[in-house]
Protein backbone atom coordinates (compact mmCIF):
# COMPACT_ATOMS: atom_id res chain seq x y z
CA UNK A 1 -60.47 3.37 -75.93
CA UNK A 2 -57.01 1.65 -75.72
CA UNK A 3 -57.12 0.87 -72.24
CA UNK A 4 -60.68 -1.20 -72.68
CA UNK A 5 -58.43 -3.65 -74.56
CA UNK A 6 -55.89 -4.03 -71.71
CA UNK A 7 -55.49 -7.76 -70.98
CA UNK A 8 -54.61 -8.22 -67.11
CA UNK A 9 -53.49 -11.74 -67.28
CA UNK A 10 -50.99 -11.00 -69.85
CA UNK A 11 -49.68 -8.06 -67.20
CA UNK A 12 -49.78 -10.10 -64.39
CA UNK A 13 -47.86 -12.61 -65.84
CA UNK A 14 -45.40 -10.60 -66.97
CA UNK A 15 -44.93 -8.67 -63.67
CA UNK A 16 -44.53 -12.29 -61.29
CA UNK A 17 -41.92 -13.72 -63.65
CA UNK A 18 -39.44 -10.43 -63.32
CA UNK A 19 -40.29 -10.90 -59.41
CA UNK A 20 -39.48 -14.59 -59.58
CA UNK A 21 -36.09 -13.55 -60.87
CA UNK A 22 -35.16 -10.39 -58.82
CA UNK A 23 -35.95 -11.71 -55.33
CA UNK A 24 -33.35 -13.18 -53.13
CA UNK A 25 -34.73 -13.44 -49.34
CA UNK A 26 -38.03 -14.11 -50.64
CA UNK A 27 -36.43 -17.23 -52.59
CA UNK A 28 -34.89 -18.46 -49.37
CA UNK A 29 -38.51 -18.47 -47.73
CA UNK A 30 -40.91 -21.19 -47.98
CA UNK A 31 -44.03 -20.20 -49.84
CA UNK A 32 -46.29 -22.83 -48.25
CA UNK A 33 -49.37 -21.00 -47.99
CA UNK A 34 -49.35 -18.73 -51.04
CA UNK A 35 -52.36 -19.70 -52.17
CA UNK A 36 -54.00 -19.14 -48.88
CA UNK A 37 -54.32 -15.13 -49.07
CA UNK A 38 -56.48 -13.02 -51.50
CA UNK A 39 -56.21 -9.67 -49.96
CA UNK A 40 -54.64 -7.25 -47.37
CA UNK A 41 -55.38 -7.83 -43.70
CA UNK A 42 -55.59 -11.96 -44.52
CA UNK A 43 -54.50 -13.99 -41.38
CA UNK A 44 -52.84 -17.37 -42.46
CA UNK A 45 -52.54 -20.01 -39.64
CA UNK A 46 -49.86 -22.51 -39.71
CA UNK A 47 -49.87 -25.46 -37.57
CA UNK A 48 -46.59 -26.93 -36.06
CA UNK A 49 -47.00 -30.76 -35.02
CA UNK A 50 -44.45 -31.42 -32.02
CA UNK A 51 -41.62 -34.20 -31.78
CA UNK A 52 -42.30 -37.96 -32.13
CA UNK A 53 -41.26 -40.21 -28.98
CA UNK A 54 -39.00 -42.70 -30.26
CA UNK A 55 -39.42 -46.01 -27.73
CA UNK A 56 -37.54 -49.36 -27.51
CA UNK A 57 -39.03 -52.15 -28.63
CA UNK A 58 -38.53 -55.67 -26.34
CA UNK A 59 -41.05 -57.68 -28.23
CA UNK A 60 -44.16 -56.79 -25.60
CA UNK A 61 -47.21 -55.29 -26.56
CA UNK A 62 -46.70 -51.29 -27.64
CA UNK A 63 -47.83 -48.64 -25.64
CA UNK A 64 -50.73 -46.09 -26.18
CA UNK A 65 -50.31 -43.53 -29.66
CA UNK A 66 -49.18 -40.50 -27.80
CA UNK A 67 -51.36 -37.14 -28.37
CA UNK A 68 -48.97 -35.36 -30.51
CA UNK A 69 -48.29 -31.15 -29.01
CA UNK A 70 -49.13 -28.52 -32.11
CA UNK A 71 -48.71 -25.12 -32.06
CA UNK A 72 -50.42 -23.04 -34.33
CA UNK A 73 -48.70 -19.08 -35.69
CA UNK A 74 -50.17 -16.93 -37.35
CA UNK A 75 -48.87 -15.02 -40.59
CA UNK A 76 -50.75 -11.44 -41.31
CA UNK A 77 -51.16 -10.27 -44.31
CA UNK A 78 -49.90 -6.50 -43.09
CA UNK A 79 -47.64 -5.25 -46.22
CA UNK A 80 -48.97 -3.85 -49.18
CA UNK A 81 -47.43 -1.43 -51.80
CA UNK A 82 -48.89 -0.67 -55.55
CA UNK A 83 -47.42 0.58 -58.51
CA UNK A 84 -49.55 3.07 -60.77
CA UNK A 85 -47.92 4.15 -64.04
CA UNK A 86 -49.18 5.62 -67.76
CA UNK A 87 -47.78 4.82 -71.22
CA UNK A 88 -48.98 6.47 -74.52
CA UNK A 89 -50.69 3.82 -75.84
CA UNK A 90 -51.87 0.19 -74.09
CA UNK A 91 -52.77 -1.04 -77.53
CA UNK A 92 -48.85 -0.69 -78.24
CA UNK A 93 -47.37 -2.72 -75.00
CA UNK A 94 -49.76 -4.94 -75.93
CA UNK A 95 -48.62 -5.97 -78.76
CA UNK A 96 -44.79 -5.00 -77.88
CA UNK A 97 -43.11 -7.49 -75.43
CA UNK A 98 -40.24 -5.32 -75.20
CA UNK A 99 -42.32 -2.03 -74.26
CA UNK A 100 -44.49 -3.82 -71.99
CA UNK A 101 -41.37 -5.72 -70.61
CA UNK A 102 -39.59 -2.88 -70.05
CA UNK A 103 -41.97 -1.61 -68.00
CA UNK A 104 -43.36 -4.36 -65.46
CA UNK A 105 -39.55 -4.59 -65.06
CA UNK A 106 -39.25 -1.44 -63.52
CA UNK A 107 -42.21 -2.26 -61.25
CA UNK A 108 -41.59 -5.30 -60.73
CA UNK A 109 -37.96 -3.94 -59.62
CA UNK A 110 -39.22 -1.33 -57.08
CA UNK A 111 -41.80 -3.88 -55.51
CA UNK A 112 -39.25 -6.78 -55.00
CA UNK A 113 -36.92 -4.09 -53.36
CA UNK A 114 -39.00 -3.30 -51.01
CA UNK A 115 -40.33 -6.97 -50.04
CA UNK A 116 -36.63 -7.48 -50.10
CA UNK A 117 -35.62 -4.98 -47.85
CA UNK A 118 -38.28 -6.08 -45.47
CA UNK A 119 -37.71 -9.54 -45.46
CA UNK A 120 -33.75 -9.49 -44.47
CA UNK A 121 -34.71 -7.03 -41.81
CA UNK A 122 -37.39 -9.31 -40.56
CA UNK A 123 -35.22 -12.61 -40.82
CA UNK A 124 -32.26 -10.56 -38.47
CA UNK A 125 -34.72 -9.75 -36.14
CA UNK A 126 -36.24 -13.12 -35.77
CA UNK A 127 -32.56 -15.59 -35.36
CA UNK A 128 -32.55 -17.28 -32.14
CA UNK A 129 -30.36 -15.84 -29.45
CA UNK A 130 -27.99 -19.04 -29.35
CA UNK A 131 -27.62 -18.81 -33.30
CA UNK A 132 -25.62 -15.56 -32.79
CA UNK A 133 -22.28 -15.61 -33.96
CA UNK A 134 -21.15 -11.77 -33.40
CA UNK A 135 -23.25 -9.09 -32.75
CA UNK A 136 -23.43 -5.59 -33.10
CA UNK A 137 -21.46 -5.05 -29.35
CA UNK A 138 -18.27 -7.22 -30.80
CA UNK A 139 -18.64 -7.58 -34.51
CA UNK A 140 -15.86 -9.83 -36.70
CA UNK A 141 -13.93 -7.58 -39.13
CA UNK A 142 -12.95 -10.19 -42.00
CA UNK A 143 -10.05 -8.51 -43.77
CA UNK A 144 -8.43 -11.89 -44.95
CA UNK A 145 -9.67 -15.11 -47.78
CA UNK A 146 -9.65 -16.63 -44.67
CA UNK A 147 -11.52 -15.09 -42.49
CA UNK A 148 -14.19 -15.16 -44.64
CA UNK A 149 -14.65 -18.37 -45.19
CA UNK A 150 -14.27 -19.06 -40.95
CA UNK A 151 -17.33 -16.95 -40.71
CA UNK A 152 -18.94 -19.19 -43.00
CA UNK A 153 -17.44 -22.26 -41.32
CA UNK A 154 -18.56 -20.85 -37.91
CA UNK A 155 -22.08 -20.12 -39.33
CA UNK A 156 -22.47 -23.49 -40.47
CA UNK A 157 -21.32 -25.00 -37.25
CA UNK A 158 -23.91 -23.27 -35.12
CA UNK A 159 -26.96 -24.26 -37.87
CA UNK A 160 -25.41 -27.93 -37.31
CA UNK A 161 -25.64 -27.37 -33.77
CA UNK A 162 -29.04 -26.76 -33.95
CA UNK A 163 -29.57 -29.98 -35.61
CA UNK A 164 -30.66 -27.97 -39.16
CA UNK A 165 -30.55 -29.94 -42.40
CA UNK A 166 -27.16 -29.80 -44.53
CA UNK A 167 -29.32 -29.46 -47.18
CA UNK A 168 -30.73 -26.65 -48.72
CA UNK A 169 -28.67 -24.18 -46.51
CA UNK A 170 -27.99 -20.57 -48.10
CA UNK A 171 -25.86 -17.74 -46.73
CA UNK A 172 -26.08 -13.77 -48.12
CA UNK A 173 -23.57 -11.82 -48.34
CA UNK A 174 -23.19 -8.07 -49.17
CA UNK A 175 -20.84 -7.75 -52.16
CA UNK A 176 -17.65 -6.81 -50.22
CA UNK A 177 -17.64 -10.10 -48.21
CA UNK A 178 -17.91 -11.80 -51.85
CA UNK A 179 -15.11 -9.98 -53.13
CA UNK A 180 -13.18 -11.62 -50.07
CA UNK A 181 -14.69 -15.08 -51.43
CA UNK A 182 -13.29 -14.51 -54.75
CA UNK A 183 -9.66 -14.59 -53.66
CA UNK A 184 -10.57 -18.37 -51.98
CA UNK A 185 -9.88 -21.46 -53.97
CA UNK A 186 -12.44 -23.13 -51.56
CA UNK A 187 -15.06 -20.99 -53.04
CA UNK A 188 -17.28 -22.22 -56.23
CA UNK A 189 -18.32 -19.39 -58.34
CA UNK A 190 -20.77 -19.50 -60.95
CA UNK A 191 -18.41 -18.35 -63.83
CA UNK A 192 -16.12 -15.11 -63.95
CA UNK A 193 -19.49 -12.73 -65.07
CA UNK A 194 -20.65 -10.86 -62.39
CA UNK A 195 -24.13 -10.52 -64.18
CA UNK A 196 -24.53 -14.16 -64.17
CA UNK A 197 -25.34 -14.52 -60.71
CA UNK A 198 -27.57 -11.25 -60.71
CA UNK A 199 -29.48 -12.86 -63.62
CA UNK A 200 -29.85 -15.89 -61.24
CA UNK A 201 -31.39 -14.27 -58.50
CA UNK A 202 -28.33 -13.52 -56.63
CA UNK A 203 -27.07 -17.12 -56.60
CA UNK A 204 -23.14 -16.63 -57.21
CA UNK A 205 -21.55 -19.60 -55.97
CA UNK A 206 -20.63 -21.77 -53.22
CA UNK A 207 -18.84 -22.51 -49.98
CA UNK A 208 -18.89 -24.19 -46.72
CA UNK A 209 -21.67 -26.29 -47.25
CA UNK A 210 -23.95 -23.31 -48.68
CA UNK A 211 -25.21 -21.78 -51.68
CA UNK A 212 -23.86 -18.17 -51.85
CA UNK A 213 -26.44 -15.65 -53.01
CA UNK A 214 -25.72 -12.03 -52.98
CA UNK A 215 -27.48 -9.04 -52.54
CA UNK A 216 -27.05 -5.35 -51.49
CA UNK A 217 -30.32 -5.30 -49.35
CA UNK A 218 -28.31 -6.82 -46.42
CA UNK A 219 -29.24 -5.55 -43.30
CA UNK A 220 -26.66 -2.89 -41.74
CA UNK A 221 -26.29 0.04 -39.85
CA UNK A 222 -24.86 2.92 -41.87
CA UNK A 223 -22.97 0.93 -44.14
CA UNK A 224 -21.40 -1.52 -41.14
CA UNK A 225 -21.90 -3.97 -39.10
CA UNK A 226 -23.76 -6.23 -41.99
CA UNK A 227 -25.90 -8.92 -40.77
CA UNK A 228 -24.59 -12.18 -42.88
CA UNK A 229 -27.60 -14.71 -42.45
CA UNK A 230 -27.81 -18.47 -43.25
CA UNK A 231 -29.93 -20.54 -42.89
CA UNK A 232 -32.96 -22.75 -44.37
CA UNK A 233 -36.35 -22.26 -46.11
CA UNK A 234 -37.80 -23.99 -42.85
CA UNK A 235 -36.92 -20.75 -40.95
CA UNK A 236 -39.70 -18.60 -42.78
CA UNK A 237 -42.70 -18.43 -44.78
CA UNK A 238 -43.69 -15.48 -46.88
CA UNK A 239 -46.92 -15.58 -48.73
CA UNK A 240 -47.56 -12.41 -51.87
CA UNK A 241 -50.17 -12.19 -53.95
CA UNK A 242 -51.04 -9.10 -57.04
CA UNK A 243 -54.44 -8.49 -55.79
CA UNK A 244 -55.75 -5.69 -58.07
CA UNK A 245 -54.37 -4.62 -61.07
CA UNK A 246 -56.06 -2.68 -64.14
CA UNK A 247 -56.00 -0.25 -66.82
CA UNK A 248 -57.85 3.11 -66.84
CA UNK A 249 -57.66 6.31 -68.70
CA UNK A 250 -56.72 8.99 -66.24
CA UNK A 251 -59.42 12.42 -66.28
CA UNK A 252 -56.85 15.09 -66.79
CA UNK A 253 -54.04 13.57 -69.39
CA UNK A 254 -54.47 12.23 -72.56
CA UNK A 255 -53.21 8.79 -72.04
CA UNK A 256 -53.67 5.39 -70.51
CA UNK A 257 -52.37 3.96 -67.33
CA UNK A 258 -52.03 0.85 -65.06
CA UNK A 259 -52.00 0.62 -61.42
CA UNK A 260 -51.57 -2.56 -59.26
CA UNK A 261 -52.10 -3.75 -55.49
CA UNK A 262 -48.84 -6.17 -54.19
CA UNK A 263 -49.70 -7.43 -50.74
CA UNK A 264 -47.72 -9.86 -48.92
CA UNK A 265 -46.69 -11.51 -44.96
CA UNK A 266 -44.20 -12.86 -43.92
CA UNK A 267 -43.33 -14.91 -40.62
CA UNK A 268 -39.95 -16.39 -38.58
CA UNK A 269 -41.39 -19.47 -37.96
CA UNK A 270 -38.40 -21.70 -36.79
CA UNK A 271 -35.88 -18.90 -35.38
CA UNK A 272 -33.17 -21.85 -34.62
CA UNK A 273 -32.85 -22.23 -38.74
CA UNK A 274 -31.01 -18.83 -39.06
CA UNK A 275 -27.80 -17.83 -37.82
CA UNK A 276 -26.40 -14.81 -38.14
CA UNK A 277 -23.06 -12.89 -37.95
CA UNK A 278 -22.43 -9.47 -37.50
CA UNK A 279 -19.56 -8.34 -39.59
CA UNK A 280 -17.75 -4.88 -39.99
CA UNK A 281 -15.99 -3.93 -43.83
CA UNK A 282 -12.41 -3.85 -42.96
């Protein structure tokens, strides 16, 4: 039978490398502790070690080592979604890359949609309540260039504030606030195709002291008040893992199929590394 020569590795392989370049959120994560999970319901714990006392020094003998404070979190395992699809012939994707990429794309697509979509919507739930910009109860309304980029300004200000790292920060943007961008000299785009920056998993430029990467899984309510989010990879950790996947022949069609098992966690794990602004299309 075709499917007895179905080659998972080859599958797998093929799936994780169309994830690698679809996600955005999940790129602005840490992935720490990926290799810490191997099925749903997995807890991983990570431990937090607390600040260092810095002392003066008169030339005396040095005090005691302090007991350094930890904190350990815990990151569940709780999401899990699977893909189960049938093609004529196995024997035929296997031997056709463009076949069998065409379709781990689409799966691959649908899966890192919905991690997507869960992600932002955990990351806006998780920012600090002195890393708010605007919120829902008095939203901005950029209409201007420069508006724009003073919400970005403003955003980087509070992460600064908070005493996050310059680098590695990242904003996201729906694609209305990066039509605004556009119009700014200030902003750095990576070149005039729009696919470009799709193709680089939503990177599309850069501004204020971030990386711009858009996406139309940011959070909103009805099509307003869109959470903009920047921030770090220290904020989060997300950990995903394709647990199960095989071919079989299904009982009551004359064809061969494949079905996978995507699990994944994820975890706000420093909430002062976000900041977020609430922002209304004009």
């Amino acid at each position: 039978m075709a499917y007895d020569l179905f080659i998972p590795e080859i599958w797998s392989a093929r799936l994780l490398e169309h994830l690698d370049k679809t996600h955005v959120y999940a790129a602005l994560m840490n992935r720490d502790y990926e290799g810490d999970i191997k099925a749903y319901g997995d807890t991983v714990r990570i431990n937090q070690i607390g600040d260092v006392t810095i002392k003066d020094y008169d030339g005396s003998n040095i005090e005691d080592p302090e007991e350094l404070d930890s904190e350990q979190q815990s990151l569940i395992i709780d999401q899990a979604n699977y893909f189960n699809f049938q093609v004529k012939d196995i024997d035929n994707a296997q031997t056709n890359p463009k076949l069998m990429d065409a379709a781990m794309q689409r799966a691959s697509y649908g899966m890192n949609d919905a991690v997507d979509q869960y992600l932002a919507s955990l990351l806006a739930a998780g920012v600090a309540t002195s890393n708010v910009l605007s919120d829902d109860d008095s939203p901005l309304t950029p209409s201007s260039v420069d508006e724009a980029y003073d919400c970005l300004v403003d955003l980087g200000v509070i992460l600064s504030e908070a005493n996050v790292p310059m680098l590695g920060r990242w904003v996201v943007i729906p694609p209305w606030f990066h039509g605004l961008l556009l119009k700014d000299d200030r902003f750095v785009g990576n070149g005039t195709d729009f696919n470009r920056g799709i193709l680089q998993g939503g990177l599309v430029g850069a501004a204020a002291g971030f990386q711009i990467y858009l996406s139309n899984n940011v959070p909103n309510t009805d099509g307003t008040l869109y959470k903009v989010m920047a921030g770090t990879n220290a904020a989060g950790s997300f950990v995903e893992q394709l647990v199960e996947l095989e071919g079989y022949r299904p009982e009551a069609n004359f064809s061969d199929a494949v079905k996978g098992l995507h699990v994944y966690g994820a975890k706000v794990i420093q909430p002062t590394a976000i900041a977020v602004a609430s922002c209304n299309k004009s």
